[in-house]
Protein backbone atom coordinates (compact mmCIF):
# COMPACT_ATOMS: atom_id res chain seq x y z
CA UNK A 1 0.90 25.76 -18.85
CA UNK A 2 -0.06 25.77 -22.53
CA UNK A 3 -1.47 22.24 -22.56
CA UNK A 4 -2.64 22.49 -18.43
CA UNK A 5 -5.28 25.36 -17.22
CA UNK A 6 -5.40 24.37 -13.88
CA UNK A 7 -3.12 26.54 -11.52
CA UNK A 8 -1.35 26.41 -9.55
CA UNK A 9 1.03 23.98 -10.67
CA UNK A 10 2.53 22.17 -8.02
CA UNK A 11 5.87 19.77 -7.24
CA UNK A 12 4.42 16.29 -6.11
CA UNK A 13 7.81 14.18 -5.33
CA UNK A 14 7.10 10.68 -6.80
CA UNK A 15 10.52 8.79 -5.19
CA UNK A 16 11.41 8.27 -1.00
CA UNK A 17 14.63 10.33 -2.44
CA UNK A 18 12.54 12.98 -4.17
CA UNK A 19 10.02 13.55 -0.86
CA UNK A 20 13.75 13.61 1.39
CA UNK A 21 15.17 16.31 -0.56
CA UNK A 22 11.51 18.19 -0.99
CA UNK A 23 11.55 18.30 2.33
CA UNK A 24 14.27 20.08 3.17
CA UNK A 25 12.90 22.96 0.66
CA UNK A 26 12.50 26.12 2.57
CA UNK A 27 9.99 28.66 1.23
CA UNK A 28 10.00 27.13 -2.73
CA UNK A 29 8.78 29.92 -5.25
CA UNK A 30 5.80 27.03 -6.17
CA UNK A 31 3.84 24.78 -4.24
CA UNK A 32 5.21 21.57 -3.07
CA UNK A 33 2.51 18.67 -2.46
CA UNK A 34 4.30 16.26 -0.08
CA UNK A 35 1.79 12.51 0.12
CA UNK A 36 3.05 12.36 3.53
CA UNK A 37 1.86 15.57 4.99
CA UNK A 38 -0.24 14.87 7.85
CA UNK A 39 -3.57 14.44 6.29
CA UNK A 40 -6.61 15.62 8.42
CA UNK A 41 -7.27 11.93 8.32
CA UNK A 42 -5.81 8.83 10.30
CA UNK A 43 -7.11 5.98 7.68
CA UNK A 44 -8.88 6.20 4.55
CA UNK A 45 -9.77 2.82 3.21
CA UNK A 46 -9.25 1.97 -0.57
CA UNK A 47 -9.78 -2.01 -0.75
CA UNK A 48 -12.42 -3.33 1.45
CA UNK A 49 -11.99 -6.98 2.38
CA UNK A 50 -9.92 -9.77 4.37
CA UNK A 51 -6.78 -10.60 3.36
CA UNK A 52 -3.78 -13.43 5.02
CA UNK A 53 0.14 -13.10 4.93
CA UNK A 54 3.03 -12.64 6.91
CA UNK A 55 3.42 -8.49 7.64
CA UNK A 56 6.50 -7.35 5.79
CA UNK A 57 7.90 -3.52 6.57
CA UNK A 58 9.13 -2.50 3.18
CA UNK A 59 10.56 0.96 2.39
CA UNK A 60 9.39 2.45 -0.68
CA UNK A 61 12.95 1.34 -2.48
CA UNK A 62 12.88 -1.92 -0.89
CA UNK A 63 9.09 -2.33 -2.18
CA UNK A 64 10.06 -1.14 -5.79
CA UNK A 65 13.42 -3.73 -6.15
CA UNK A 66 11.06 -6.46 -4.70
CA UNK A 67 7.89 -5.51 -7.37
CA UNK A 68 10.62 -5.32 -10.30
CA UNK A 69 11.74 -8.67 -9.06
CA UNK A 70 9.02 -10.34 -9.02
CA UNK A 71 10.05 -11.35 -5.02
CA UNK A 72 6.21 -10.49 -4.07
CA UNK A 73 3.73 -13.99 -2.99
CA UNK A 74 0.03 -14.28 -2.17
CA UNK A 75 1.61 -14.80 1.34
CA UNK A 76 3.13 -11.46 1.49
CA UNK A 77 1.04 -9.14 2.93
CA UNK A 78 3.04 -5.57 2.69
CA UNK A 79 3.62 -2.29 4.68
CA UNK A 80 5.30 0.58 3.17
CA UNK A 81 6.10 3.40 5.68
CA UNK A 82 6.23 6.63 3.76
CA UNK A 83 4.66 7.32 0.11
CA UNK A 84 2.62 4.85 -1.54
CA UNK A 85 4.16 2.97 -4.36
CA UNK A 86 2.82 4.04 -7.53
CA UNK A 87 1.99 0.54 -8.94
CA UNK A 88 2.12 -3.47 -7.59
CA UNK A 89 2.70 -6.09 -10.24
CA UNK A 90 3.06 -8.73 -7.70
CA UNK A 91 -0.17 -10.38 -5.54
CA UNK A 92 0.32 -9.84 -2.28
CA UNK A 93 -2.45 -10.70 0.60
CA UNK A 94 -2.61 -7.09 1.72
CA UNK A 95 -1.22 -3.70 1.52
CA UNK A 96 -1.07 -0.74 3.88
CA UNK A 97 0.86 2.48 3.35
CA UNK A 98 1.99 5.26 5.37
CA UNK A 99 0.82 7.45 2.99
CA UNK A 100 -1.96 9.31 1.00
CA UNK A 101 -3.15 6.90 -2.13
CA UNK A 102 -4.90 8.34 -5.03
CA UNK A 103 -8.27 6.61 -6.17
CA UNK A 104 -7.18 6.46 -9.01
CA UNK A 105 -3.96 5.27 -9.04
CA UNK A 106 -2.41 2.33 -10.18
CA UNK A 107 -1.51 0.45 -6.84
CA UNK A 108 -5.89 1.02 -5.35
CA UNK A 109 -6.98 0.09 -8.97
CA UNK A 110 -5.23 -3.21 -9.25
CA UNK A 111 -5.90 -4.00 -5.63
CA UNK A 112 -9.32 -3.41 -6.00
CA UNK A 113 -9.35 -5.43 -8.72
CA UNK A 114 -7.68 -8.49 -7.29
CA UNK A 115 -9.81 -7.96 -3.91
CA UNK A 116 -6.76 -7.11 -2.30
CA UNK A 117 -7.29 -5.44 1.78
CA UNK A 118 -5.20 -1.53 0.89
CA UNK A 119 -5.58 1.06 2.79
CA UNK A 120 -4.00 4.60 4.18
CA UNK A 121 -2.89 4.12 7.77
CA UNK A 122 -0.90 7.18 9.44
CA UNK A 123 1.93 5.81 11.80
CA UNK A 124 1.96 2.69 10.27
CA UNK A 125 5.09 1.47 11.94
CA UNK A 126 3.71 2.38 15.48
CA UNK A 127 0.24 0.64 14.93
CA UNK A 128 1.74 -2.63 12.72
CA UNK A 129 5.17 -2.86 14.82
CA UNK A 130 4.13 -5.92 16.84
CA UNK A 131 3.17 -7.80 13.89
CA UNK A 132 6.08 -7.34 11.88
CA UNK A 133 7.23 -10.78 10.73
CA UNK A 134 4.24 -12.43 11.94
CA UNK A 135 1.44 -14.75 9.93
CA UNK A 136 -1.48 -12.16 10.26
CA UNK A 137 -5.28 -12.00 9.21
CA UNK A 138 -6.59 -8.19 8.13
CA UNK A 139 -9.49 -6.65 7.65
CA UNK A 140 -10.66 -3.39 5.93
CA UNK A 141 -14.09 -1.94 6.20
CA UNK A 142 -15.14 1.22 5.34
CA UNK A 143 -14.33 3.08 8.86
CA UNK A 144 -11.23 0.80 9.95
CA UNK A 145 -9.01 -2.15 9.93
CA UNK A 146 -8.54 -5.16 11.76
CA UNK A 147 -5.26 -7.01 12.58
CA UNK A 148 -4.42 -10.32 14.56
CA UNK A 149 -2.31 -13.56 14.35
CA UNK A 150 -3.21 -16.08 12.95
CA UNK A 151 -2.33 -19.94 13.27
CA UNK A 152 -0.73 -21.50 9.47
CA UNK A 153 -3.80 -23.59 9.08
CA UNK A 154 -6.23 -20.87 9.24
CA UNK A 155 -4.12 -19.12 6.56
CA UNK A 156 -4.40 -22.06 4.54
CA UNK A 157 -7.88 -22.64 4.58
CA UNK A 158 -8.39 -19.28 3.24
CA UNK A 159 -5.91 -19.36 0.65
CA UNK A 160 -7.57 -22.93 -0.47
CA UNK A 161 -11.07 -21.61 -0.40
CA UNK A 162 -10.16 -18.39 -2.47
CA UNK A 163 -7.61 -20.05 -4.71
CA UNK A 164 -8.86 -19.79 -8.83
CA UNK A 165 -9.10 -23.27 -10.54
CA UNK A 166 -7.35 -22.73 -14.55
CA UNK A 167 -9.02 -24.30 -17.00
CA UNK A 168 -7.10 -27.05 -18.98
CA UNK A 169 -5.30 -25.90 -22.36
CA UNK A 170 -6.61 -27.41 -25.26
């Protein structure tokens, strides 16, 4: 509180094992700000754009041992059910999460810089299940998102036409 003026101070749990055991909290003596907590919202966009990859279900721990891993592809593209990770290293072809990002955390700032598709989506298992495991095309505008399955080749094409040509070493 010395070095911080703003009040209240709050718990914000930053692991899937930190939000269980928050959760199970019953009347704290400080305020607990749980990511997860219904937001007033159903989608909140982060990175507009279109985006191709095969829809992966991660949970968050699954998402962080993949990321540290390096196990991530442009082909990926990656749903995480609960909290948001709090970075990607990895480029992935799109990410939605079941919950809350910040603006201005890491994971929206790199995928806005890559031109990565991310965005908030609230029961993202129920409105992703039927795609799980499936070649998919997204895309995020400013009021929604689109998803539908796509044929290899048309992934390809896009991949191709967005793919970055390196300059020779000297």
């Amino acid at each position: 509180r010395a070095h911080f003026l703003l009040e209240p101070l709050a718990y914000a749990p930053f692991s899937q094992a930190d939000l269980d055991e928050a959760e199970t909290w019953v009347d704290p003596d400080f305020p607990v700000f749980i990511d997860n907590a219904s937001p007033p919202f159903q989608f909140e966009a982060y990175t507009l754009g279109l985006g191709y990859g095969r829809l992966r279900f991660l949970t968050l721990e699954e998402f962080e041992a993949a990321n540290r891993e390096g196990r991530f592809t442009f082909q990926d593209g990656v749903v995480i059910e609960k909290v948001s990770p709090p970075d990607i290293e990895g480029v992935v072809g799109f990410v939605f999460t079941g919950g809350v990002q910040g603006e201005l955390a890491h994971l929206p700032i790199r995928t806005a810089r890559r031109g990565t598709p991310n965005a908030f989506v609230s029961n993202v298992r129920e409105k992703f299940g039927e795609f799980e495991g499936d070649l998919v095309r997204v895309e995020v505008s400013p009021e929604n998102f689109f998803v539908t399955r796509v044929e290899a080749s048309e992934a390809e094409d896009f991949w191709d036409q967005i793919r970055r040509e390196l300059p020779e070493p000297p």
